[in-house]
N, C-alpha and C. Protein backbone atom coordinates (compact mmCIF):
# COMPACT_ATOMS: atom_id res chain seq x y z
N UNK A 1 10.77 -32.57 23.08
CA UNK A 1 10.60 -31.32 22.36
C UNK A 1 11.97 -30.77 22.00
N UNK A 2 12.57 -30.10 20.68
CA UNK A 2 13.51 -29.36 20.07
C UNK A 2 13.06 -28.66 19.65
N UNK A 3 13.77 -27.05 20.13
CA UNK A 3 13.57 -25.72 19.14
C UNK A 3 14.74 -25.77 18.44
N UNK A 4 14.50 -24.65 17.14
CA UNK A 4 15.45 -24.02 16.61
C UNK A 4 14.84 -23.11 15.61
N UNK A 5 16.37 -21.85 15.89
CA UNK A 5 15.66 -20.41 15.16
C UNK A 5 16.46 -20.83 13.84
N UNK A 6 15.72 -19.73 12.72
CA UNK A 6 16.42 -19.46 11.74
C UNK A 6 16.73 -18.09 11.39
N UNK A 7 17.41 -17.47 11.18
CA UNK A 7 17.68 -16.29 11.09
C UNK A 7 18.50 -15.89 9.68
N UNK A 8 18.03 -15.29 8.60
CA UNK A 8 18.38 -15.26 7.03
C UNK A 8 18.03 -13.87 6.28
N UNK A 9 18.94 -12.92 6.46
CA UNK A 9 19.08 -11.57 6.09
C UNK A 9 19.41 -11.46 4.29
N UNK A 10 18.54 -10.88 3.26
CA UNK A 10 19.14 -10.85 2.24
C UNK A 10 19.10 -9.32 1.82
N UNK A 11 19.97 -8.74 0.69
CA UNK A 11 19.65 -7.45 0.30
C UNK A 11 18.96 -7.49 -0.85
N UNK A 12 18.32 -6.97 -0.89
CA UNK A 12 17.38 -6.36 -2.25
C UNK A 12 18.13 -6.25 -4.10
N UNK A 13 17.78 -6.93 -4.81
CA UNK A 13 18.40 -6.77 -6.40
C UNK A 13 17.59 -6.42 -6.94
N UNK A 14 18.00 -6.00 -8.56
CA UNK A 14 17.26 -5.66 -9.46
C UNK A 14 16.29 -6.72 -9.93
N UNK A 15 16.23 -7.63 -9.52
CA UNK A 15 15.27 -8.86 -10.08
C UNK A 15 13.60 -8.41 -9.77
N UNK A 16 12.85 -8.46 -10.93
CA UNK A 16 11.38 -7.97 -10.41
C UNK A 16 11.02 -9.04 -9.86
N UNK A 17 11.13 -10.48 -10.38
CA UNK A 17 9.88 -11.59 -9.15
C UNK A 17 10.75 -11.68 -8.23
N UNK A 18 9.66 -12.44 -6.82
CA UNK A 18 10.13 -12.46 -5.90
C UNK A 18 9.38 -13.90 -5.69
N UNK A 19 9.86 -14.55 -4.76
CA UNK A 19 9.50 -15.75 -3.70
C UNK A 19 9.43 -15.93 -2.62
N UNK A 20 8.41 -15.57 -1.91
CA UNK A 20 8.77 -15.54 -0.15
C UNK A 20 7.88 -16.48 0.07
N UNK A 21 7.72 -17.35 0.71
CA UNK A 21 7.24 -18.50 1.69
C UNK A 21 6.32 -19.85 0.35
N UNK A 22 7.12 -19.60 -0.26
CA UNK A 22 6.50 -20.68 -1.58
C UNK A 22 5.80 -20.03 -2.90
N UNK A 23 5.37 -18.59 -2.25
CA UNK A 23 4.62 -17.79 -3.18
C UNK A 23 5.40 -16.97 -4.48
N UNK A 24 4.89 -16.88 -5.25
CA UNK A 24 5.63 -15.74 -6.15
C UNK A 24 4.54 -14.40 -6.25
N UNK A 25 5.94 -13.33 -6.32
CA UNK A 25 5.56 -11.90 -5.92
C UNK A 25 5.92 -11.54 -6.88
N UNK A 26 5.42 -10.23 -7.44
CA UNK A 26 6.05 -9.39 -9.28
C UNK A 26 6.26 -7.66 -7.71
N UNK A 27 6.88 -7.64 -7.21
CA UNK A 27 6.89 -6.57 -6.36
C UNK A 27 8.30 -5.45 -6.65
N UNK A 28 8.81 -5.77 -7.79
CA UNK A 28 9.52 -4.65 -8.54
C UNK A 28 11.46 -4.93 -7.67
N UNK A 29 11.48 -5.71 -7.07
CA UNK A 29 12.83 -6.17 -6.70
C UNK A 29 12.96 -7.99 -6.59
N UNK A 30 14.57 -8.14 -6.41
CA UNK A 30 13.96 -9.58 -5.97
C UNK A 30 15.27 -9.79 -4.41
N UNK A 31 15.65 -10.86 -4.50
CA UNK A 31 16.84 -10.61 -2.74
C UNK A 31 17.28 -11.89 -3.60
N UNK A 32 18.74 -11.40 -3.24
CA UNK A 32 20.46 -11.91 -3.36
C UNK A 32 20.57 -13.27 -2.58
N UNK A 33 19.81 -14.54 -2.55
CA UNK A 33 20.32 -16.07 -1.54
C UNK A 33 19.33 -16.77 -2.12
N UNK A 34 20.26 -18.39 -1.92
CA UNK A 34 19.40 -19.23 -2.26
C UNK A 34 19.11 -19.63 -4.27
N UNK A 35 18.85 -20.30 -4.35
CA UNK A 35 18.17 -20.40 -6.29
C UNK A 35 16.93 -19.79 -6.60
N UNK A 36 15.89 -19.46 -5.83
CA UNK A 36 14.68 -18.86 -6.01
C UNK A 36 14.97 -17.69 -4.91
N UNK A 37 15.65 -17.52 -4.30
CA UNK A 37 15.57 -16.10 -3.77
C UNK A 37 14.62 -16.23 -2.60
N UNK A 38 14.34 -17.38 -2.28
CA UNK A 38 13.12 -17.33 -1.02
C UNK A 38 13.76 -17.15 0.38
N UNK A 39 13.92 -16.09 0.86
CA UNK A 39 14.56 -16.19 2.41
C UNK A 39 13.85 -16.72 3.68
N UNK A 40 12.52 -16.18 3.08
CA UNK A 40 11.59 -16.87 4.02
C UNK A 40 11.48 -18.55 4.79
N UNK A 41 11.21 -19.02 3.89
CA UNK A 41 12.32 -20.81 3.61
C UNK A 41 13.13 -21.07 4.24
N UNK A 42 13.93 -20.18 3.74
CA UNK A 42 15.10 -20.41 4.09
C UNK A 42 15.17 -20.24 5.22
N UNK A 43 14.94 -19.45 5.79
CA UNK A 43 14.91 -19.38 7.62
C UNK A 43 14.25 -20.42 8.21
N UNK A 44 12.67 -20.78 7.85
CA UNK A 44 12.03 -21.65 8.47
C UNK A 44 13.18 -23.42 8.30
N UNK A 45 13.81 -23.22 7.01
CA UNK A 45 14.56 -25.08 7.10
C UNK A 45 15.40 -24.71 8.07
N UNK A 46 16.02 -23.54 8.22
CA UNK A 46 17.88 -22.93 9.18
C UNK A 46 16.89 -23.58 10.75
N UNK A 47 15.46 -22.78 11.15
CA UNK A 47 15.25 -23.13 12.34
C UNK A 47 14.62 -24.96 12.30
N UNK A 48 14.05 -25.38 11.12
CA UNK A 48 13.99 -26.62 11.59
C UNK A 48 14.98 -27.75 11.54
N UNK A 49 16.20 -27.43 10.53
CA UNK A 49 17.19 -28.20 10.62
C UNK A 49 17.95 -28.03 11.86
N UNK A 50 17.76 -26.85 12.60
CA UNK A 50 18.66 -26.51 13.80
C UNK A 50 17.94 -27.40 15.29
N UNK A 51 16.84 -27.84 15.02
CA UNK A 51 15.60 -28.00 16.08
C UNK A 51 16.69 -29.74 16.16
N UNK A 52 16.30 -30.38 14.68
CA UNK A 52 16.94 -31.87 14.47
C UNK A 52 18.08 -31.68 14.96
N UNK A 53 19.25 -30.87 14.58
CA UNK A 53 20.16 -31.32 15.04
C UNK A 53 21.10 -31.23 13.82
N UNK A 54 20.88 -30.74 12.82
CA UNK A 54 21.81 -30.99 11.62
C UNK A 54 22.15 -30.03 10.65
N UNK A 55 22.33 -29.04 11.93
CA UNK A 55 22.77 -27.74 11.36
C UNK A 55 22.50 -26.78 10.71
N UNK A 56 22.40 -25.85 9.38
CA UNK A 56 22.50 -25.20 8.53
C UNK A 56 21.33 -25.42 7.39
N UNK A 57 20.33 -25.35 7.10
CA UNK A 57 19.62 -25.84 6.07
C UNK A 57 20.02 -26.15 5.03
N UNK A 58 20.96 -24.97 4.58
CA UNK A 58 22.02 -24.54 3.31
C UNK A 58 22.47 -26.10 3.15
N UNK A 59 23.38 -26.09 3.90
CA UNK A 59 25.15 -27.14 4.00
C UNK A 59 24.17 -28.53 4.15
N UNK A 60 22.59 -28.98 4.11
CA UNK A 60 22.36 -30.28 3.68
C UNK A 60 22.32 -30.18 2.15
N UNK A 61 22.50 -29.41 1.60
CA UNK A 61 22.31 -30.22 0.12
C UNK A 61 23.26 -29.15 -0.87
N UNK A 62 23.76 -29.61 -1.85
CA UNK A 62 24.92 -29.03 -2.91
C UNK A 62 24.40 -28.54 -3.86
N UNK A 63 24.07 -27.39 -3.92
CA UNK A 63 23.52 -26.52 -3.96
C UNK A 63 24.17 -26.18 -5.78
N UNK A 64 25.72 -26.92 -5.97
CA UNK A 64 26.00 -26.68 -7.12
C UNK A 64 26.13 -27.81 -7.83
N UNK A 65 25.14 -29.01 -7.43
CA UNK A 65 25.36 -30.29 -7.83
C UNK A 65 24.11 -30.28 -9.13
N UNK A 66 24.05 -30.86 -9.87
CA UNK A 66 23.05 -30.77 -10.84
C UNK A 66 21.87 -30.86 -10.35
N UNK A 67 22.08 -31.85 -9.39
CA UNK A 67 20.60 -32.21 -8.12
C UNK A 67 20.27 -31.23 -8.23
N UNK A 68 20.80 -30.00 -7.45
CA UNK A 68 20.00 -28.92 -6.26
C UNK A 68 20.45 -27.77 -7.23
N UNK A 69 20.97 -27.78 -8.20
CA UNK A 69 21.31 -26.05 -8.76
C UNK A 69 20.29 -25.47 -8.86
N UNK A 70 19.19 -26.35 -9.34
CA UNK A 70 18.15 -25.55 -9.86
C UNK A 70 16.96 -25.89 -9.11
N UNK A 71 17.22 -26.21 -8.28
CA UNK A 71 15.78 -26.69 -7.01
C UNK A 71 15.66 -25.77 -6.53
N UNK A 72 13.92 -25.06 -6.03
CA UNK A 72 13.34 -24.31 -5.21
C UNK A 72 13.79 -24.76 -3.98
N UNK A 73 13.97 -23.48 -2.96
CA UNK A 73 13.76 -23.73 -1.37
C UNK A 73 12.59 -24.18 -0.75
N UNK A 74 11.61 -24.37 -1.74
CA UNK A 74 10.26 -25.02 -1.13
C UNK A 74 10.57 -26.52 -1.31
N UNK A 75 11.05 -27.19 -2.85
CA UNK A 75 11.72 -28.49 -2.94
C UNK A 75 12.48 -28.55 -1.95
N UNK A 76 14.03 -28.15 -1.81
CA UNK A 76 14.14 -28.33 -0.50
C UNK A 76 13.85 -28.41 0.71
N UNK A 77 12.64 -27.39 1.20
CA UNK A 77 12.26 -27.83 2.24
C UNK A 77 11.35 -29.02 2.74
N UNK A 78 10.95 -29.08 1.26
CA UNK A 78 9.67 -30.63 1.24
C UNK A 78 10.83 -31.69 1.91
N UNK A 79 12.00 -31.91 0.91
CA UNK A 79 12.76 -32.78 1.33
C UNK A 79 13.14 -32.96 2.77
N UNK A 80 13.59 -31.84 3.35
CA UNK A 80 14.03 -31.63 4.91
C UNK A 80 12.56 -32.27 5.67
N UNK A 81 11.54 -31.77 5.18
CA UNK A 81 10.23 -32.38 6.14
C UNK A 81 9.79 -33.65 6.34
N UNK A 82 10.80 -34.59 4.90
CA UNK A 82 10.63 -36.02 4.95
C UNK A 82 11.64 -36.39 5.40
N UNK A 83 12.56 -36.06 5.69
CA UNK A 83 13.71 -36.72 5.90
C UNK A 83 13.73 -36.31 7.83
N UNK A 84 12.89 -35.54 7.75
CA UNK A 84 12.85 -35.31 9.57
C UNK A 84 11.57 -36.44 10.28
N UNK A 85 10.76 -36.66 9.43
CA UNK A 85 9.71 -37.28 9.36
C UNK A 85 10.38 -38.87 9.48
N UNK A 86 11.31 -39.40 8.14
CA UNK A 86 11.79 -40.08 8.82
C UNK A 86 13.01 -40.55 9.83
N UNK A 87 12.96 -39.57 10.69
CA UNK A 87 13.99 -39.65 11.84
C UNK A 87 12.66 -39.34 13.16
N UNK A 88 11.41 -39.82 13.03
CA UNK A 88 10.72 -39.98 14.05
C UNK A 88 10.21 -38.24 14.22
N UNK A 89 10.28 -37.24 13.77
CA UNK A 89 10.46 -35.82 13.99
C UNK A 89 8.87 -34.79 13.59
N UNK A 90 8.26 -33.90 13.89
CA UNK A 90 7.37 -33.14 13.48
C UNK A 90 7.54 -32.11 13.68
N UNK A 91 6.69 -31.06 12.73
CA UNK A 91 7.02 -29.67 13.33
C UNK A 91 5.48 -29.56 14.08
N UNK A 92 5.81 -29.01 15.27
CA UNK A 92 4.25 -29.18 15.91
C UNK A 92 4.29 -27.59 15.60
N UNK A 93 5.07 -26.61 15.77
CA UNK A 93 4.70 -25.01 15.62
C UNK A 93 5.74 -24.05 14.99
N UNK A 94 5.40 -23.54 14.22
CA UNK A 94 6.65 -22.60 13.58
C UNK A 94 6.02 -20.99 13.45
N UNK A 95 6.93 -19.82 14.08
CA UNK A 95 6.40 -18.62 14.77
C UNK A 95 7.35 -17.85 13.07
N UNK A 96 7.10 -17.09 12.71
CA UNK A 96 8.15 -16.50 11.58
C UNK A 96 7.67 -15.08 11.20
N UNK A 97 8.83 -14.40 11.31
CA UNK A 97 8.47 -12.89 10.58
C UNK A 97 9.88 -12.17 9.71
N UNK A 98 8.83 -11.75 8.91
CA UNK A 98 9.65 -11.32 7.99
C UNK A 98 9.80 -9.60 7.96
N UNK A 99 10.75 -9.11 8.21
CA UNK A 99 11.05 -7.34 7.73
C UNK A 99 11.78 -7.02 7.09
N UNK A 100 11.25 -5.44 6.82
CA UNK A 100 11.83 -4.66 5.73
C UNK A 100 11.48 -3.50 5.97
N UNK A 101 12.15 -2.90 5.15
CA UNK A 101 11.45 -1.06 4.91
C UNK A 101 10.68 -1.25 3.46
N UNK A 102 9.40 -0.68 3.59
CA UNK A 102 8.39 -0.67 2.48
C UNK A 102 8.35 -2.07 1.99
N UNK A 103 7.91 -2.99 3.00
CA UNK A 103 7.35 -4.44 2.28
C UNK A 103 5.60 -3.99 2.72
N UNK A 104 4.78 -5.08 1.60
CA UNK A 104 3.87 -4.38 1.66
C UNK A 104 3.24 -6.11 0.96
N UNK A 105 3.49 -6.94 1.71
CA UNK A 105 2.88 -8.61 1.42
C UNK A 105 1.92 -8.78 2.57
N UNK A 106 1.26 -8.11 3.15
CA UNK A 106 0.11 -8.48 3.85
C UNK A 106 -1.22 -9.34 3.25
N UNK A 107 -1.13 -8.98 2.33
CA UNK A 107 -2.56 -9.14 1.55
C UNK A 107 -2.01 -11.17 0.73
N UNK A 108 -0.64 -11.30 0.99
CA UNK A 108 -0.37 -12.68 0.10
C UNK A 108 -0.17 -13.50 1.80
N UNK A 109 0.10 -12.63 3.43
CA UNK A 109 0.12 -14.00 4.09
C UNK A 109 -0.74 -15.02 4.20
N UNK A 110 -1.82 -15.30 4.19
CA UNK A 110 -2.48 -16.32 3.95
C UNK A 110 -2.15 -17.33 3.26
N UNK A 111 -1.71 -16.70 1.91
CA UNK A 111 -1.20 -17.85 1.21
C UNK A 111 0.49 -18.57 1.04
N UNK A 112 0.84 -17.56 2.02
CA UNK A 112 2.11 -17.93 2.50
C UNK A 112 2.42 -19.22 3.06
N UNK A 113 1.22 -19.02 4.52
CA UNK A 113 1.21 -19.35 5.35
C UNK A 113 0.61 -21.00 5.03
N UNK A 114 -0.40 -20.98 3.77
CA UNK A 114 -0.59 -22.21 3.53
C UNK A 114 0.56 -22.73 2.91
N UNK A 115 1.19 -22.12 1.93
CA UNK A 115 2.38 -22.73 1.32
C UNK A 115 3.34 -23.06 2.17
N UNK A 116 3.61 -22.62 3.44
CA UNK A 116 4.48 -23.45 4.08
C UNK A 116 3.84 -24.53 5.01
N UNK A 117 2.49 -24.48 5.13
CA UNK A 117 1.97 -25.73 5.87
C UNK A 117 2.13 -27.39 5.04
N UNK A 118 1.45 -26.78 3.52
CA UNK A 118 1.73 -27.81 2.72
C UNK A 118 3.17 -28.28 2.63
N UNK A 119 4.15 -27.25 2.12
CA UNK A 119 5.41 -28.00 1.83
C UNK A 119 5.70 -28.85 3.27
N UNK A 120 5.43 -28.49 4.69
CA UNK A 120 6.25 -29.34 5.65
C UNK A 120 4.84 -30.58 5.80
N UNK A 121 3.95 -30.62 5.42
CA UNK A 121 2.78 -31.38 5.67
C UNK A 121 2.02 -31.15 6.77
N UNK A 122 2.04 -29.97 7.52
CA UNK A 122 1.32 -29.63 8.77
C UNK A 122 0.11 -28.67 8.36
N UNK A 123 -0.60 -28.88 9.60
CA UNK A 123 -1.95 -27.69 9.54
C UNK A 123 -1.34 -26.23 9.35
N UNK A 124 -2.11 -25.38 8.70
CA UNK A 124 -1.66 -23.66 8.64
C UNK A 124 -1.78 -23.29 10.01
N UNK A 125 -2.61 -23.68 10.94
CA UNK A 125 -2.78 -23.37 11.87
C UNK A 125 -1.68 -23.40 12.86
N UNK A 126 -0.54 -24.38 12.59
CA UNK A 126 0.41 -24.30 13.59
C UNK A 126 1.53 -23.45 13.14
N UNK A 127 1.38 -22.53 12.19
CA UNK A 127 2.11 -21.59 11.63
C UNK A 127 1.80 -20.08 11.92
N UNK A 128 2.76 -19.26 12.40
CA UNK A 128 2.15 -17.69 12.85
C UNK A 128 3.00 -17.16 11.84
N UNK A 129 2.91 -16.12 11.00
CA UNK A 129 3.46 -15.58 10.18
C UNK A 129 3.22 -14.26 10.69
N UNK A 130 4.36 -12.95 10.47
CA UNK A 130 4.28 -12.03 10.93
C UNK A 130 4.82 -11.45 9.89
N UNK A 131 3.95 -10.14 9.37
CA UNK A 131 5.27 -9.48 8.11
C UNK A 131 5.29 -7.94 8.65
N UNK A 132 6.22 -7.22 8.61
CA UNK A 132 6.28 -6.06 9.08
C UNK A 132 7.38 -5.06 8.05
N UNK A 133 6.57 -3.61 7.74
CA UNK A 133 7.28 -3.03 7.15
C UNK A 133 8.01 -2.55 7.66
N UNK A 134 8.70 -2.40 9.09
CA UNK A 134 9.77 -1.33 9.84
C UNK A 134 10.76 -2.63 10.28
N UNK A 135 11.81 -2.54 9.59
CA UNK A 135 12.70 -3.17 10.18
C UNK A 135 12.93 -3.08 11.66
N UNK A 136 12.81 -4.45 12.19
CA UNK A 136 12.73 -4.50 13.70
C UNK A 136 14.43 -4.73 14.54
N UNK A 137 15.08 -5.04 13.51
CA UNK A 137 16.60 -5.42 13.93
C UNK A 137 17.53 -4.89 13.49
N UNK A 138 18.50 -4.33 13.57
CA UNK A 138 19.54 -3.83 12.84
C UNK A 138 20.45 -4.21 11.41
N UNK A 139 20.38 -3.69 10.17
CA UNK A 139 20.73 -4.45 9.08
C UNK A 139 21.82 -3.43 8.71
N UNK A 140 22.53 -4.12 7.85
CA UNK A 140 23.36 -3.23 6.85
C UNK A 140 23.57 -2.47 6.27
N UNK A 141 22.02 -1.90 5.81
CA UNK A 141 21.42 -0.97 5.00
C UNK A 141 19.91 -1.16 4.73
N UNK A 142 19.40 -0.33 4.25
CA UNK A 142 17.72 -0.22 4.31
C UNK A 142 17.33 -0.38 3.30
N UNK A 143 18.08 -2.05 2.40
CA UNK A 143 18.04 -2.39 1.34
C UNK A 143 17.84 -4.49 1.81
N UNK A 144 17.93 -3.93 3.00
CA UNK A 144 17.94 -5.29 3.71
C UNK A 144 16.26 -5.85 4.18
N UNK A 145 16.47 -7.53 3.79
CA UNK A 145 15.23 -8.07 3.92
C UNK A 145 15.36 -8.93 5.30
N UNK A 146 15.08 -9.10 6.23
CA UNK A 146 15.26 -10.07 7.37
C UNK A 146 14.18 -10.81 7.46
N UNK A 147 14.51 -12.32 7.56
CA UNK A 147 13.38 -13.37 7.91
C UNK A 147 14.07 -13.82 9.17
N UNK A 148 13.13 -14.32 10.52
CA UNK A 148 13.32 -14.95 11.60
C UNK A 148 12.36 -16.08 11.62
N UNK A 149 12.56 -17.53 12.20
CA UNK A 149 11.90 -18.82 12.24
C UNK A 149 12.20 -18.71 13.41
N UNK A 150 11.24 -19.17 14.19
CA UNK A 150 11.41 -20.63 15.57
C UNK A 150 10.28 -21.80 15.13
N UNK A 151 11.54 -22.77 15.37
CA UNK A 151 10.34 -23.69 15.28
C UNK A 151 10.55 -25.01 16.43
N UNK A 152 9.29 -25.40 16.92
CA UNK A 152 9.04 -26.55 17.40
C UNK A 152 9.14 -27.87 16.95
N UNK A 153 9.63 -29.05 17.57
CA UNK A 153 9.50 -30.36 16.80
C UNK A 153 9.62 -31.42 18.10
N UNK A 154 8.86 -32.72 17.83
CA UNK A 154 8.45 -32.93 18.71
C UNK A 154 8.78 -34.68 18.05
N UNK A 155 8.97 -35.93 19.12
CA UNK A 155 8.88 -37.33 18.71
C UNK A 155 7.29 -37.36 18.30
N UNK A 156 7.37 -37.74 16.92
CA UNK A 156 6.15 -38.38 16.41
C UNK A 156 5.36 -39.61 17.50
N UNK A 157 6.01 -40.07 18.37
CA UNK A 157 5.26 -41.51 19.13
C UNK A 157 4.22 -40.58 19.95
């Protein structure tokens, strides 16, 4: 068994869509990381690349290479799920919550929650998604979005 957290703070822009966990949101802002702006993702690859062993979700792929400029963090994370897959690897459980002041995505976790089952190829069921409008951790300003991952991974044998 390997854990690893992800932890991926963004601030709030003028961008109206948004992307959190594969989904697209029209929720009148969008957040500053990443090519699609998905922090959500982004935390869950930070804790499963951290579980493998290979650091940073970010720093696997070049992000300004023609490859990846324009790749979703869900493409990326598909990739990370095969490439852990083949290093013998699974995610058996991934725990994740996302805060803010005035987020108000309750009504899209479900489909969050499937969108990240599909992109890593696991049941929804081994996914807990948590979204909360009161920032639970200390941020920069109350313009700040925080996503947290743990995730489990386990030898496929």
């Amino acid at each position: 068994m390997r854990i690893g957290h992800g932890i991926v703070c963004a601030q709030r822009t003028q961008a109206t869509k948004l992307v959190l966990g594969g989904v697209y949101l029209e929720p009148g802002f969008g957040l500053a990381i990443m090519n699609d702006g998905d922090l959500l993702l982004a935390a869950v690859g930070d804790a499963l690349a951290g579980a493998a062993g290979l650091g940073n979700f970010v720093s696997l792929y070049d992000l300004t290479s023609p490859d990846f400029k324009h790749a979703s963090t869900r493409s990326l994370l598909q990739m990370l799920a095969t490439s852990l897959r083949g290093k013998g690897l699974r995610a058996v459980n991934l725990d994740i919550s996302l805060c803010g002041r005035d987020l108000t995505f309750n009504a899209y976790r479900d489909d969050m929650q499937a969108s990240i089952a599909d992109a890593l190829g696991i049941d929804a069921t081994r996914i807990n998604l948590k979204l909360s409008g009161a920032l639970l951790l200390p941020a920069r300003n109350d313009s700040d979005v925080l996503a947290l991952a743990t995730a489990l991974l386990d030898d496929e044998h």
